[in-house]
PDBML (XML) file of the C-alpha atoms, coordinates in Angstrom:
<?xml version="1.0" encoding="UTF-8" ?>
<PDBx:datablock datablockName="MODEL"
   xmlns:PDBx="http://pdbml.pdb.org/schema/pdbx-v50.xsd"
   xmlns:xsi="http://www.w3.org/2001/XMLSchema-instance"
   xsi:schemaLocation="http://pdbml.pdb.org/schema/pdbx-v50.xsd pdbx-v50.xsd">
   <PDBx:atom_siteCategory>
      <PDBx:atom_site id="1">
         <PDBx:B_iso_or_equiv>0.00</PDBx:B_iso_or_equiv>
         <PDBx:Cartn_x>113.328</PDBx:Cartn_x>
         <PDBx:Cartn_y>113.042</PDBx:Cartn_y>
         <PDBx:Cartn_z>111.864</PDBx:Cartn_z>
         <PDBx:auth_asym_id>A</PDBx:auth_asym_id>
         <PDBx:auth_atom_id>CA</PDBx:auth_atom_id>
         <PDBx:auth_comp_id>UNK</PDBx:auth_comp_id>
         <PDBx:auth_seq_id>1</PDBx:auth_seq_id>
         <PDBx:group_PDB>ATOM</PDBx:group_PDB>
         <PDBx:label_alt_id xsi:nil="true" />
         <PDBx:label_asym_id>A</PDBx:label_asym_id>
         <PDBx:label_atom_id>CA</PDBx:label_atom_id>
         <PDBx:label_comp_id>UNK</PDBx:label_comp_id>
         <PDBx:label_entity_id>1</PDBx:label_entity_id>
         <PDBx:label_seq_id>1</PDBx:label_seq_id>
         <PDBx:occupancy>1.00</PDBx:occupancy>
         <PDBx:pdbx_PDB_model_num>1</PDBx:pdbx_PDB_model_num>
         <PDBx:type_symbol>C</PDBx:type_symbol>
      </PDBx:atom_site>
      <PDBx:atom_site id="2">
         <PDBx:B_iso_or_equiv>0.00</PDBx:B_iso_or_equiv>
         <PDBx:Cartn_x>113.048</PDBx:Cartn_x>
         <PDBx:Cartn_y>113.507</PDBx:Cartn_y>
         <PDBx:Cartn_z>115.799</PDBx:Cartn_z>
         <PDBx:auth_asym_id>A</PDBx:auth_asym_id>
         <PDBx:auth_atom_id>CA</PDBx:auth_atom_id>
         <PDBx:auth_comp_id>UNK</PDBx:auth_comp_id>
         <PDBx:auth_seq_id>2</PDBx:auth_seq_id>
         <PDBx:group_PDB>ATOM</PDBx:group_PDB>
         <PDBx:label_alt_id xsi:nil="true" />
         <PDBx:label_asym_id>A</PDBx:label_asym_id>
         <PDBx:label_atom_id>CA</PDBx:label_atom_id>
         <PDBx:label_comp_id>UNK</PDBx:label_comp_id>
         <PDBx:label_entity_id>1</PDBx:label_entity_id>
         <PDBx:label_seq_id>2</PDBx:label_seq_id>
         <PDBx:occupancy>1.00</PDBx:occupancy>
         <PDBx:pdbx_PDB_model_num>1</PDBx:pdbx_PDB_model_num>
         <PDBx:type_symbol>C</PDBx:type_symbol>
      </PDBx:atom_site>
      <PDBx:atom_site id="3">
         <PDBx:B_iso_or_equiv>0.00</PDBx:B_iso_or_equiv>
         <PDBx:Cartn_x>116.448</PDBx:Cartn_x>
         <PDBx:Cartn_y>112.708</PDBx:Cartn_y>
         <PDBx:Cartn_z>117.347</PDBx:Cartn_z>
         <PDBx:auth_asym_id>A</PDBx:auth_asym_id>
         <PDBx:auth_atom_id>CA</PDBx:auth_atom_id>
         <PDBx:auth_comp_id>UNK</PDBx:auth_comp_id>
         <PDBx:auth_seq_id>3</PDBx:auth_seq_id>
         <PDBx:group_PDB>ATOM</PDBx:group_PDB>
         <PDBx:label_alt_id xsi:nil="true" />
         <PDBx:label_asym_id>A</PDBx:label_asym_id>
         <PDBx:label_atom_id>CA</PDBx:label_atom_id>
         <PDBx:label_comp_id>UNK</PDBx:label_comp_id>
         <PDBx:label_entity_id>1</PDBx:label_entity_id>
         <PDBx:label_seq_id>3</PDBx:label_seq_id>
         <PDBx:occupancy>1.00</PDBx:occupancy>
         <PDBx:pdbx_PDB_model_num>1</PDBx:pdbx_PDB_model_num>
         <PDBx:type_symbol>C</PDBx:type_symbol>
      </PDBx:atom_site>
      <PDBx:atom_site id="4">
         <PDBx:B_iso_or_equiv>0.00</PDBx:B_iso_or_equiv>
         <PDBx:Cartn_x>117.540</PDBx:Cartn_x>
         <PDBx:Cartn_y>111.848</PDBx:Cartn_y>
         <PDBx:Cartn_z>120.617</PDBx:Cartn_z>
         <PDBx:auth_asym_id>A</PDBx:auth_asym_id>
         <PDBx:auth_atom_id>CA</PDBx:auth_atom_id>
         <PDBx:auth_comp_id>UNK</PDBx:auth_comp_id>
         <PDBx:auth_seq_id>4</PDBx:auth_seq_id>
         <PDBx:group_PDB>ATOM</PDBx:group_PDB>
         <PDBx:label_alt_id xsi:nil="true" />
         <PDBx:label_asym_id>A</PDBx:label_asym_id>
         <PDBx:label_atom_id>CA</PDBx:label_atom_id>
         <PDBx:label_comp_id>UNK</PDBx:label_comp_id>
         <PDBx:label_entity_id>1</PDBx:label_entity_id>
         <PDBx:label_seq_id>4</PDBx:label_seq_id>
         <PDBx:occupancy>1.00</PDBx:occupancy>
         <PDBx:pdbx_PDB_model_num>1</PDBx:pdbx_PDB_model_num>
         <PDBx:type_symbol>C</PDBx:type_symbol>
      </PDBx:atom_site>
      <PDBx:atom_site id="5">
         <PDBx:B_iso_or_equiv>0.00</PDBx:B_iso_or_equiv>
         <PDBx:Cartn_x>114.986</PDBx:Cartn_x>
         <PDBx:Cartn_y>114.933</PDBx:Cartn_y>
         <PDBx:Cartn_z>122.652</PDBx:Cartn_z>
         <PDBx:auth_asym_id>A</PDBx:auth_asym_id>
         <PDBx:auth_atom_id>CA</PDBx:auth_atom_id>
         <PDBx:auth_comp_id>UNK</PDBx:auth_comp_id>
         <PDBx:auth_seq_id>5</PDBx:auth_seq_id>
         <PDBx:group_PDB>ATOM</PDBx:group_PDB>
         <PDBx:label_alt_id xsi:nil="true" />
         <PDBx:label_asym_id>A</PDBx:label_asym_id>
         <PDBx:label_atom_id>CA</PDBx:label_atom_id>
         <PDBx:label_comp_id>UNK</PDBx:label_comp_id>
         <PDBx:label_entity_id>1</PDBx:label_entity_id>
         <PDBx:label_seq_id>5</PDBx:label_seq_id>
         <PDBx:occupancy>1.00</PDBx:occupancy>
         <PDBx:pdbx_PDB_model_num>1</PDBx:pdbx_PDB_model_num>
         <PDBx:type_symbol>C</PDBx:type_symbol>
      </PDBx:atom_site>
      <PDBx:atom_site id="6">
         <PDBx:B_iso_or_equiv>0.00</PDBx:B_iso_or_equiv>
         <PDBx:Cartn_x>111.406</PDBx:Cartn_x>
         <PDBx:Cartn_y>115.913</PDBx:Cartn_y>
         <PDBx:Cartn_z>121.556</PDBx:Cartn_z>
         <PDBx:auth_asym_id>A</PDBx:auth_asym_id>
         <PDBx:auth_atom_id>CA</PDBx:auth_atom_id>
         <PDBx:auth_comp_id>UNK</PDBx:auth_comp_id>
         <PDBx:auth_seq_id>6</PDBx:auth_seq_id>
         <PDBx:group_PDB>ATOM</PDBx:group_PDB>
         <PDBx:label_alt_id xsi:nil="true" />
         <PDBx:label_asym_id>A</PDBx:label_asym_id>
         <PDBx:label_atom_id>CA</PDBx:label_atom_id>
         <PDBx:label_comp_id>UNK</PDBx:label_comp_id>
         <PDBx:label_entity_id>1</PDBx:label_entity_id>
         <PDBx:label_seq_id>6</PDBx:label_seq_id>
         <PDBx:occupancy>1.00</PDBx:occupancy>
         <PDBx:pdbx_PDB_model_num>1</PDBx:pdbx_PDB_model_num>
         <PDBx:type_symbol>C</PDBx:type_symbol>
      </PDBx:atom_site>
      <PDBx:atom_site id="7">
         <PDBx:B_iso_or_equiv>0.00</PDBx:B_iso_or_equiv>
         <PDBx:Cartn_x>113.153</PDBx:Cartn_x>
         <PDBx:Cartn_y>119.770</PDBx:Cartn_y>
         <PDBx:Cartn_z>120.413</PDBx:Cartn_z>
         <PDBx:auth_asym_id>A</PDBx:auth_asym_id>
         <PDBx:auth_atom_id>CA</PDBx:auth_atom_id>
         <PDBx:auth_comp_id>UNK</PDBx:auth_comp_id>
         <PDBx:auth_seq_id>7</PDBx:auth_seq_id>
         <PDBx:group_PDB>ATOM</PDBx:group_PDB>
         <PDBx:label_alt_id xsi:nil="true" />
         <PDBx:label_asym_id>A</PDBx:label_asym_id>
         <PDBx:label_atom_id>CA</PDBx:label_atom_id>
         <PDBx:label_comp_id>UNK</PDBx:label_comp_id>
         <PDBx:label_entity_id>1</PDBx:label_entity_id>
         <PDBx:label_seq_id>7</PDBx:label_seq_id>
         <PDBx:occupancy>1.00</PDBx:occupancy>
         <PDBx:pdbx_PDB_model_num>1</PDBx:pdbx_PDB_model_num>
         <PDBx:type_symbol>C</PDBx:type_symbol>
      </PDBx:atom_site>
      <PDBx:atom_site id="8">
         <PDBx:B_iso_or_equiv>0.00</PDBx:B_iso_or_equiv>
         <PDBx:Cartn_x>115.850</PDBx:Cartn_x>
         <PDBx:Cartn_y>117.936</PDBx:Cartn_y>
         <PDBx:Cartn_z>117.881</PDBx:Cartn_z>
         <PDBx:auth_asym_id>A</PDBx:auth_asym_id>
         <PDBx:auth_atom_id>CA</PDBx:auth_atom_id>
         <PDBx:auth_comp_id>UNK</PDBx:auth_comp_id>
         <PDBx:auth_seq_id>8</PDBx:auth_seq_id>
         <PDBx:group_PDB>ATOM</PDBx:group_PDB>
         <PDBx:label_alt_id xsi:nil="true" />
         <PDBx:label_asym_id>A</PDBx:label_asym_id>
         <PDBx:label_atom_id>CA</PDBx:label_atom_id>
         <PDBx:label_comp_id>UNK</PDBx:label_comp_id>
         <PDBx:label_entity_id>1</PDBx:label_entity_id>
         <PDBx:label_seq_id>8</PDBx:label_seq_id>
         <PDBx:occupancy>1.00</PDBx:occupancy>
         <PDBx:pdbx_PDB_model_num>1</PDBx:pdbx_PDB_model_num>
         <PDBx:type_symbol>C</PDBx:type_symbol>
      </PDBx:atom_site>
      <PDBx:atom_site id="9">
         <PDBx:B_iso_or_equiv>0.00</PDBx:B_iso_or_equiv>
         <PDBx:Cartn_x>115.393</PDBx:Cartn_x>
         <PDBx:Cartn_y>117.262</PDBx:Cartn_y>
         <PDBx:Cartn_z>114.361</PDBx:Cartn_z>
         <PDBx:auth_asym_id>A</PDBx:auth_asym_id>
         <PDBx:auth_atom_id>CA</PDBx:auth_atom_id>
         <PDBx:auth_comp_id>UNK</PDBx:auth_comp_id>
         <PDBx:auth_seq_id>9</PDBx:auth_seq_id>
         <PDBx:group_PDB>ATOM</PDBx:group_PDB>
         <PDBx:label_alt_id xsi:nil="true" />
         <PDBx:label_asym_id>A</PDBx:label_asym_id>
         <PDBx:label_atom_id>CA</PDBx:label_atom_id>
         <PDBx:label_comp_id>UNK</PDBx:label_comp_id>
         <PDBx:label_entity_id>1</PDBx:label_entity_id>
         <PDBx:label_seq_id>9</PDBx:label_seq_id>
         <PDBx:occupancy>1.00</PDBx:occupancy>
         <PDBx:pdbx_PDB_model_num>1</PDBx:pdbx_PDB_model_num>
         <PDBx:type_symbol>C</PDBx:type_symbol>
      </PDBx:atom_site>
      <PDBx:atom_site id="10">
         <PDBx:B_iso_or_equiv>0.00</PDBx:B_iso_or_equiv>
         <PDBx:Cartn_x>117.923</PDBx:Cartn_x>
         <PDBx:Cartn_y>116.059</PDBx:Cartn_y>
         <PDBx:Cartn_z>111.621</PDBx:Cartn_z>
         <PDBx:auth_asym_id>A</PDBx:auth_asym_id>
         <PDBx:auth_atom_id>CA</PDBx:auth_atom_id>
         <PDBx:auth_comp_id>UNK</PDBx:auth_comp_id>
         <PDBx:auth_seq_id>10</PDBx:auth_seq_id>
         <PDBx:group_PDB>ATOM</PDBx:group_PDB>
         <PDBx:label_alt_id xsi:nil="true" />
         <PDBx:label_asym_id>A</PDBx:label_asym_id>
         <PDBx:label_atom_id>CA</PDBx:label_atom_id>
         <PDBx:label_comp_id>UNK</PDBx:label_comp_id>
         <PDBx:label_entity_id>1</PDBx:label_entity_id>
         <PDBx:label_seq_id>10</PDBx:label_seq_id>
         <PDBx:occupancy>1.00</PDBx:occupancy>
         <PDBx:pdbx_PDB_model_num>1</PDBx:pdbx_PDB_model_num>
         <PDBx:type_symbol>C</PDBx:type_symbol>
      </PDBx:atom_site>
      <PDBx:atom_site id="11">
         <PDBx:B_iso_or_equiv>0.00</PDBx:B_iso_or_equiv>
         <PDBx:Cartn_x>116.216</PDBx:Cartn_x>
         <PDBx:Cartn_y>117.514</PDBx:Cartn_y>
         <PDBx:Cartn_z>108.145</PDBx:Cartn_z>
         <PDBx:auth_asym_id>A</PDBx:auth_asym_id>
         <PDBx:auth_atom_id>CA</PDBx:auth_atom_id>
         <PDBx:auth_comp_id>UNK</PDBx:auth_comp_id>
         <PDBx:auth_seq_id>11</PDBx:auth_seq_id>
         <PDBx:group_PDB>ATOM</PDBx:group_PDB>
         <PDBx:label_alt_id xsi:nil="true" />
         <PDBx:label_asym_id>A</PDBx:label_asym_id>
         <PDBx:label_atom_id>CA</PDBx:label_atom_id>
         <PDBx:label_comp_id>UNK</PDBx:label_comp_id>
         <PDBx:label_entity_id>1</PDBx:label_entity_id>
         <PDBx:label_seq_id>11</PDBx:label_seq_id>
         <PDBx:occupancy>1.00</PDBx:occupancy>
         <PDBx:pdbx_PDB_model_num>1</PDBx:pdbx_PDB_model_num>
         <PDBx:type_symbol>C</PDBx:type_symbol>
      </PDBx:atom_site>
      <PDBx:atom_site id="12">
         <PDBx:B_iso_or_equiv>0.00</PDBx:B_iso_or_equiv>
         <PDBx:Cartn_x>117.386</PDBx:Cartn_x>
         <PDBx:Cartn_y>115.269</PDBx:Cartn_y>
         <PDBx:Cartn_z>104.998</PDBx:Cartn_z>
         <PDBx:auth_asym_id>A</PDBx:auth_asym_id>
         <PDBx:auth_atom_id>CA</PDBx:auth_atom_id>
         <PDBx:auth_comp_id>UNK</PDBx:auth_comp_id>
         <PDBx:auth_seq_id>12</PDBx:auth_seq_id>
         <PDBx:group_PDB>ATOM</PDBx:group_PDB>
         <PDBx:label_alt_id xsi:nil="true" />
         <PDBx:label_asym_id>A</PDBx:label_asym_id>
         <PDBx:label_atom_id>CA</PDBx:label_atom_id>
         <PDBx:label_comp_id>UNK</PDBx:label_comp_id>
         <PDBx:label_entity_id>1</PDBx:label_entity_id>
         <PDBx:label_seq_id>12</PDBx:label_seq_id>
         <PDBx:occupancy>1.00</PDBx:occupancy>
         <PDBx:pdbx_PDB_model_num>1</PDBx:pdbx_PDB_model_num>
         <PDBx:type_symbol>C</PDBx:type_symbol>
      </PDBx:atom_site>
      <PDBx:atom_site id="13">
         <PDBx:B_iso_or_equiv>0.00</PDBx:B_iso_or_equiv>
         <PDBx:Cartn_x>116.967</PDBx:Cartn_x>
         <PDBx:Cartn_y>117.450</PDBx:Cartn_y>
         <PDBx:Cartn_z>101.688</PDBx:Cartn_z>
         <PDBx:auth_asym_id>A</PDBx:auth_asym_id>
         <PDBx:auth_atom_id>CA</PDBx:auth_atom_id>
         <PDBx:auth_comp_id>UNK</PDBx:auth_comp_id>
         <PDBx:auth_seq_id>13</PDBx:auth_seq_id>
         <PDBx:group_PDB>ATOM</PDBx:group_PDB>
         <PDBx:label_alt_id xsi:nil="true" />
         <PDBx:label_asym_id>A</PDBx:label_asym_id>
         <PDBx:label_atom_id>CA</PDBx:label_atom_id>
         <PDBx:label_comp_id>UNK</PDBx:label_comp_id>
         <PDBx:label_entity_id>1</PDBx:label_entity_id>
         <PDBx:label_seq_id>13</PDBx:label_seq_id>
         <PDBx:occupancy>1.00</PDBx:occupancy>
         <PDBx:pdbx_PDB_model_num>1</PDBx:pdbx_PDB_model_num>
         <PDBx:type_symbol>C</PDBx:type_symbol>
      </PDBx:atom_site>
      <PDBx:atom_site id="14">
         <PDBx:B_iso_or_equiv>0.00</PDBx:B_iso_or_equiv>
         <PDBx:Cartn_x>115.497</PDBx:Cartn_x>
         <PDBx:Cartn_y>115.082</PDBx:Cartn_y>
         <PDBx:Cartn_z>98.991</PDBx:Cartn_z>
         <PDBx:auth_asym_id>A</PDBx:auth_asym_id>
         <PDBx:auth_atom_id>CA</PDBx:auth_atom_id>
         <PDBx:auth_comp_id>UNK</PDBx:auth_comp_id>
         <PDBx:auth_seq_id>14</PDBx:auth_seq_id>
         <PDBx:group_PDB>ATOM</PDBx:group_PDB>
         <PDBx:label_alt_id xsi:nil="true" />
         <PDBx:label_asym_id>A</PDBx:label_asym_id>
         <PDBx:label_atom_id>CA</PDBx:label_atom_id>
         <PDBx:label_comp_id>UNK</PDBx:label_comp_id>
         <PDBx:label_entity_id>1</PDBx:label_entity_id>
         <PDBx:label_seq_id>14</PDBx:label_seq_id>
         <PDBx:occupancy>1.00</PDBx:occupancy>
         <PDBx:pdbx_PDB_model_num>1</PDBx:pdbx_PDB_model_num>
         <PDBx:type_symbol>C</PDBx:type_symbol>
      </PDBx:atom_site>
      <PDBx:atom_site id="15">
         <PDBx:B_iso_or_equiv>0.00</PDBx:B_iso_or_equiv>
         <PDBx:Cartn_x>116.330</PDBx:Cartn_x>
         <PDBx:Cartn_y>115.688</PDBx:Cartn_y>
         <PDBx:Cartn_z>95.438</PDBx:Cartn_z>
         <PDBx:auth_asym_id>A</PDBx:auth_asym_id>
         <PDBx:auth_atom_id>CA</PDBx:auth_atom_id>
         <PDBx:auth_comp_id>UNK</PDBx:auth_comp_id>
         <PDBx:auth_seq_id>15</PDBx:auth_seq_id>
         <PDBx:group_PDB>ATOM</PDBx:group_PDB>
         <PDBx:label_alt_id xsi:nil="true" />
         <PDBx:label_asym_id>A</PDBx:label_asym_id>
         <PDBx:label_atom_id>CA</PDBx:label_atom_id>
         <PDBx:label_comp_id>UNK</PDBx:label_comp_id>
         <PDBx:label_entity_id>1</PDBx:label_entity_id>
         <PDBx:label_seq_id>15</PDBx:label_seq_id>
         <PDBx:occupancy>1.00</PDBx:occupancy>
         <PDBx:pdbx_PDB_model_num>1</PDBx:pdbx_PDB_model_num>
         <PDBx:type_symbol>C</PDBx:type_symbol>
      </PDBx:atom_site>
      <PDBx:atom_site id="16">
         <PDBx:B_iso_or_equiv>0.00</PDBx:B_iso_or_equiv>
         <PDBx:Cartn_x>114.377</PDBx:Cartn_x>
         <PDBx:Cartn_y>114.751</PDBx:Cartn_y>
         <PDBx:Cartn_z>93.519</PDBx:Cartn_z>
         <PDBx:auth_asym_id>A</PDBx:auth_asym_id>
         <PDBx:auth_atom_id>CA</PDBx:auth_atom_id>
         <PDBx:auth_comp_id>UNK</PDBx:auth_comp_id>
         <PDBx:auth_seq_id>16</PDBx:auth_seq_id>
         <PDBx:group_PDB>ATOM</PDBx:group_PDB>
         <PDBx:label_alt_id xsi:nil="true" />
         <PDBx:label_asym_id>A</PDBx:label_asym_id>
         <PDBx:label_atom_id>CA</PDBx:label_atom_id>
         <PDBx:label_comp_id>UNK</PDBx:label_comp_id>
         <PDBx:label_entity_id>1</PDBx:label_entity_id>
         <PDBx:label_seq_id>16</PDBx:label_seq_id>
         <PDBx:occupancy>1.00</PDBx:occupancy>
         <PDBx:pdbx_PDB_model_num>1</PDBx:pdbx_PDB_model_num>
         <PDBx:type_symbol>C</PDBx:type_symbol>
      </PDBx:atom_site>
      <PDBx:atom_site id="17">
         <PDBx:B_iso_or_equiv>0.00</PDBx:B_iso_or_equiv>
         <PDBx:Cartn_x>111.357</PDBx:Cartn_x>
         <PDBx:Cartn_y>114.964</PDBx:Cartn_y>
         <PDBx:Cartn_z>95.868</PDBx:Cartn_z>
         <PDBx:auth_asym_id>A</PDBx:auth_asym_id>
         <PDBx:auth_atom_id>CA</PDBx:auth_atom_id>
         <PDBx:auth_comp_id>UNK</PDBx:auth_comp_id>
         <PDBx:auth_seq_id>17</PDBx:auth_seq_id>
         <PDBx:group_PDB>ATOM</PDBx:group_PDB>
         <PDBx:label_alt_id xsi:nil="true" />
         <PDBx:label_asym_id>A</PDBx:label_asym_id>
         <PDBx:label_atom_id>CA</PDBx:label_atom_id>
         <PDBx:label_comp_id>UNK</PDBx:label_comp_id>
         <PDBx:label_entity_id>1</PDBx:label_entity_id>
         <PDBx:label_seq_id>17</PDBx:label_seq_id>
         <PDBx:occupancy>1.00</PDBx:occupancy>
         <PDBx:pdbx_PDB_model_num>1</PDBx:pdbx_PDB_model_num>
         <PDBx:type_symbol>C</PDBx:type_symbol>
      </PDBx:atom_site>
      <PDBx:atom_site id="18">
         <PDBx:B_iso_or_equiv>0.00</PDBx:B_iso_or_equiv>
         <PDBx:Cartn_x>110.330</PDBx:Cartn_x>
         <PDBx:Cartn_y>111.436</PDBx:Cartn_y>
         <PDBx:Cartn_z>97.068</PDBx:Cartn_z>
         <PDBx:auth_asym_id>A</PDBx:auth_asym_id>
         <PDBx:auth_atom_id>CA</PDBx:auth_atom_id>
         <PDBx:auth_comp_id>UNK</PDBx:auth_comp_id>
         <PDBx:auth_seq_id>18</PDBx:auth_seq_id>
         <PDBx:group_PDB>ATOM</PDBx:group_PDB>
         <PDBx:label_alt_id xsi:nil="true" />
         <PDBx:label_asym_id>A</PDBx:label_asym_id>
         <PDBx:label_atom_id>CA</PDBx:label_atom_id>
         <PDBx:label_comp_id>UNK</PDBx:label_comp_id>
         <PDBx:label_entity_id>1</PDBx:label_entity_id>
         <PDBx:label_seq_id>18</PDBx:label_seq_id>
         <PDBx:occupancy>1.00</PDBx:occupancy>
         <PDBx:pdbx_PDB_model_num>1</PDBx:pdbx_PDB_model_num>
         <PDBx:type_symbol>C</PDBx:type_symbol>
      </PDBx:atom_site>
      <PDBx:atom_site id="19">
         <PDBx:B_iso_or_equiv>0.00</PDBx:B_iso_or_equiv>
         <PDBx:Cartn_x>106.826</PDBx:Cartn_x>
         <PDBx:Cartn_y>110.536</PDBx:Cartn_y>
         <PDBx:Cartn_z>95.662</PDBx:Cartn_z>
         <PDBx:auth_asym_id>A</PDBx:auth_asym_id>
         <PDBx:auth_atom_id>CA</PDBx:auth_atom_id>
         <PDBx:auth_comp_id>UNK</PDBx:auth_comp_id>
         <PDBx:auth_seq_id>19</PDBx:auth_seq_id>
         <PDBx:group_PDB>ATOM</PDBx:group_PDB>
         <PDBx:label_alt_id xsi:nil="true" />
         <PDBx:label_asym_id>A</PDBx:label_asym_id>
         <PDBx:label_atom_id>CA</PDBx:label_atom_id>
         <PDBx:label_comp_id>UNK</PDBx:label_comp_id>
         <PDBx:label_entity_id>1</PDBx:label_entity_id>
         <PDBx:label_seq_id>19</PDBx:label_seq_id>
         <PDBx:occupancy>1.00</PDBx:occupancy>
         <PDBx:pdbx_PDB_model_num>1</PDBx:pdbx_PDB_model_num>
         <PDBx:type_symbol>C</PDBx:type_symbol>
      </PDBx:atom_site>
      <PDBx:atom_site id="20">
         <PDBx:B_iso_or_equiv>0.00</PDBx:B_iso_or_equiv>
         <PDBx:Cartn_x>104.283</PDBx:Cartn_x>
         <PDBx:Cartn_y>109.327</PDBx:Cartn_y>
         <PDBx:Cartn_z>98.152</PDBx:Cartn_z>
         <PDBx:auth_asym_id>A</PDBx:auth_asym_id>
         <PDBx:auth_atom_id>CA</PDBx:auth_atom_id>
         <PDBx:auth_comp_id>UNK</PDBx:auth_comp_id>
         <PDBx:auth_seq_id>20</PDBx:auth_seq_id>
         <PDBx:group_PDB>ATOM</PDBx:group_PDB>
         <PDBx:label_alt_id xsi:nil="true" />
         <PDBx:label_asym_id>A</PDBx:label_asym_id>
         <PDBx:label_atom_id>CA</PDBx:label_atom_id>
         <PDBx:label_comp_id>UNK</PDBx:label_comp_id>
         <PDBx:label_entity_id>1</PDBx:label_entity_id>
         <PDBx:label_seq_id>20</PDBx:label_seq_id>
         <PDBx:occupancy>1.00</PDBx:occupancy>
         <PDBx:pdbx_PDB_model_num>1</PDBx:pdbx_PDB_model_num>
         <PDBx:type_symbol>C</PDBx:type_symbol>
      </PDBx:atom_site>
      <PDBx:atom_site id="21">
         <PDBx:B_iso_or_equiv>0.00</PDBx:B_iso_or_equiv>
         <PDBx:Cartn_x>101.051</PDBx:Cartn_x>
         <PDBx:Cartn_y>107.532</PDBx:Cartn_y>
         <PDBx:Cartn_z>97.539</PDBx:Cartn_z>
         <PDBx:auth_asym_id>A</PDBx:auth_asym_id>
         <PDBx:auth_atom_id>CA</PDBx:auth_atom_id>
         <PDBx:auth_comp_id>UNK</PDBx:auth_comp_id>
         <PDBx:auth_seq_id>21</PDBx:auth_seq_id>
         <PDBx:group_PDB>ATOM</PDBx:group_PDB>
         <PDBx:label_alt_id xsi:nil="true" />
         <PDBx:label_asym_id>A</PDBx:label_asym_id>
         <PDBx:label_atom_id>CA</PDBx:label_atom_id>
         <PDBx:label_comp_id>UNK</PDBx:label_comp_id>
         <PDBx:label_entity_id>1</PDBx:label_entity_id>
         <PDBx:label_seq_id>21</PDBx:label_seq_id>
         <PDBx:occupancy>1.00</PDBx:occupancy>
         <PDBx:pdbx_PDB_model_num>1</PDBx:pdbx_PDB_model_num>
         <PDBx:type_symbol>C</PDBx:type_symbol>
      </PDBx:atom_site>
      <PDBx:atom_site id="22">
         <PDBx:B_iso_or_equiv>0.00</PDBx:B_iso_or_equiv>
         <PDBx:Cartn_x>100.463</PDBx:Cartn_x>
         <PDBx:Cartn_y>106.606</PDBx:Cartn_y>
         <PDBx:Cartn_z>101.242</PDBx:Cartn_z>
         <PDBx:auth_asym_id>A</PDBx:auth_asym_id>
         <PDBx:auth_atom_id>CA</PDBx:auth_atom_id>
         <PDBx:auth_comp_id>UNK</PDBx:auth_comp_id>
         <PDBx:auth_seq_id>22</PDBx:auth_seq_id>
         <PDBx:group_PDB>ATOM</PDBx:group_PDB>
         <PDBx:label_alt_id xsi:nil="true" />
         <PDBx:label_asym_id>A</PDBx:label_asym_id>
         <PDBx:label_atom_id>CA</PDBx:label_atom_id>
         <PDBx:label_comp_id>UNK</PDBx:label_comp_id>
         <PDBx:label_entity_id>1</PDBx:label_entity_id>
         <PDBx:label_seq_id>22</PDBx:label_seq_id>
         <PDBx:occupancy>1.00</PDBx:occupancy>
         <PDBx:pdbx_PDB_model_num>1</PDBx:pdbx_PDB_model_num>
         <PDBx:type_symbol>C</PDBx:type_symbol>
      </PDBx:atom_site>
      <PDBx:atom_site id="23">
         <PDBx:B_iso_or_equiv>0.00</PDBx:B_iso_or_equiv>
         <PDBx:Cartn_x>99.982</PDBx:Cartn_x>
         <PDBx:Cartn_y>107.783</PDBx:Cartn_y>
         <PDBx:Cartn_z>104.570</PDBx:Cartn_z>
         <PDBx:auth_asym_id>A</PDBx:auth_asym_id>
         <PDBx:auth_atom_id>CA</PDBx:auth_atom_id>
         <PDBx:auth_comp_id>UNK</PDBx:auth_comp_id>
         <PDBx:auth_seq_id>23</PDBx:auth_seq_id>
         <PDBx:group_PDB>ATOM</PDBx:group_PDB>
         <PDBx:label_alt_id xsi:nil="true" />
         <PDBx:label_asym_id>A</PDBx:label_asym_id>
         <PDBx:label_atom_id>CA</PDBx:label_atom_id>
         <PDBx:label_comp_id>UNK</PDBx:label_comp_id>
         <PDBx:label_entity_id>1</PDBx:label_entity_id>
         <PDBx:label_seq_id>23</PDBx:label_seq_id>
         <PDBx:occupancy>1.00</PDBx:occupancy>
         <PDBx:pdbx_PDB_model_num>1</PDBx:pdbx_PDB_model_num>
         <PDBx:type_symbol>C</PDBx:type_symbol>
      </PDBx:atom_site>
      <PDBx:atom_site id="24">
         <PDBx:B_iso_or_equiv>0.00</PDBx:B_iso_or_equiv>
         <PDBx:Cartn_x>101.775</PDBx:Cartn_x>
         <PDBx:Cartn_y>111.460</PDBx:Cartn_y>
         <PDBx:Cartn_z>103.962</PDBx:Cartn_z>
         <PDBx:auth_asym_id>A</PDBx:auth_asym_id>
         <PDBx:auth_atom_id>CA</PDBx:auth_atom_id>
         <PDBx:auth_comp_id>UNK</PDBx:auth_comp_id>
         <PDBx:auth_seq_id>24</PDBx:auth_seq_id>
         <PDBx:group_PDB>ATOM</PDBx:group_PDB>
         <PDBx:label_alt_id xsi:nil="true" />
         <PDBx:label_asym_id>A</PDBx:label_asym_id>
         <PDBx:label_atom_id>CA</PDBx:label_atom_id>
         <PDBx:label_comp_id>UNK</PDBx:label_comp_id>
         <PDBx:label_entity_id>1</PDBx:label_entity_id>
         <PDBx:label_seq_id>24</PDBx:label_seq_id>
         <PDBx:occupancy>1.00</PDBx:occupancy>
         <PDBx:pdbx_PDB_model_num>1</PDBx:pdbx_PDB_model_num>
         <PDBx:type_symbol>C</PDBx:type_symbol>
      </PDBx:atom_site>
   </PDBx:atom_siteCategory>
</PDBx:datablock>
């Protein structure tokens, strides 16, 4: 997820791996 600039990301590990049916 983009933070507070463009160049930063925070990464968030999922486990298990979050299902999606939808726009991803």
């Amino acid at each position: 997820t983009q933070g507070s600039s463009p160049e930063k990301f925070e990464v968030k590990k999922l486990e298990p791996p979050r299902e999606d049916t939808g726009f991803y």
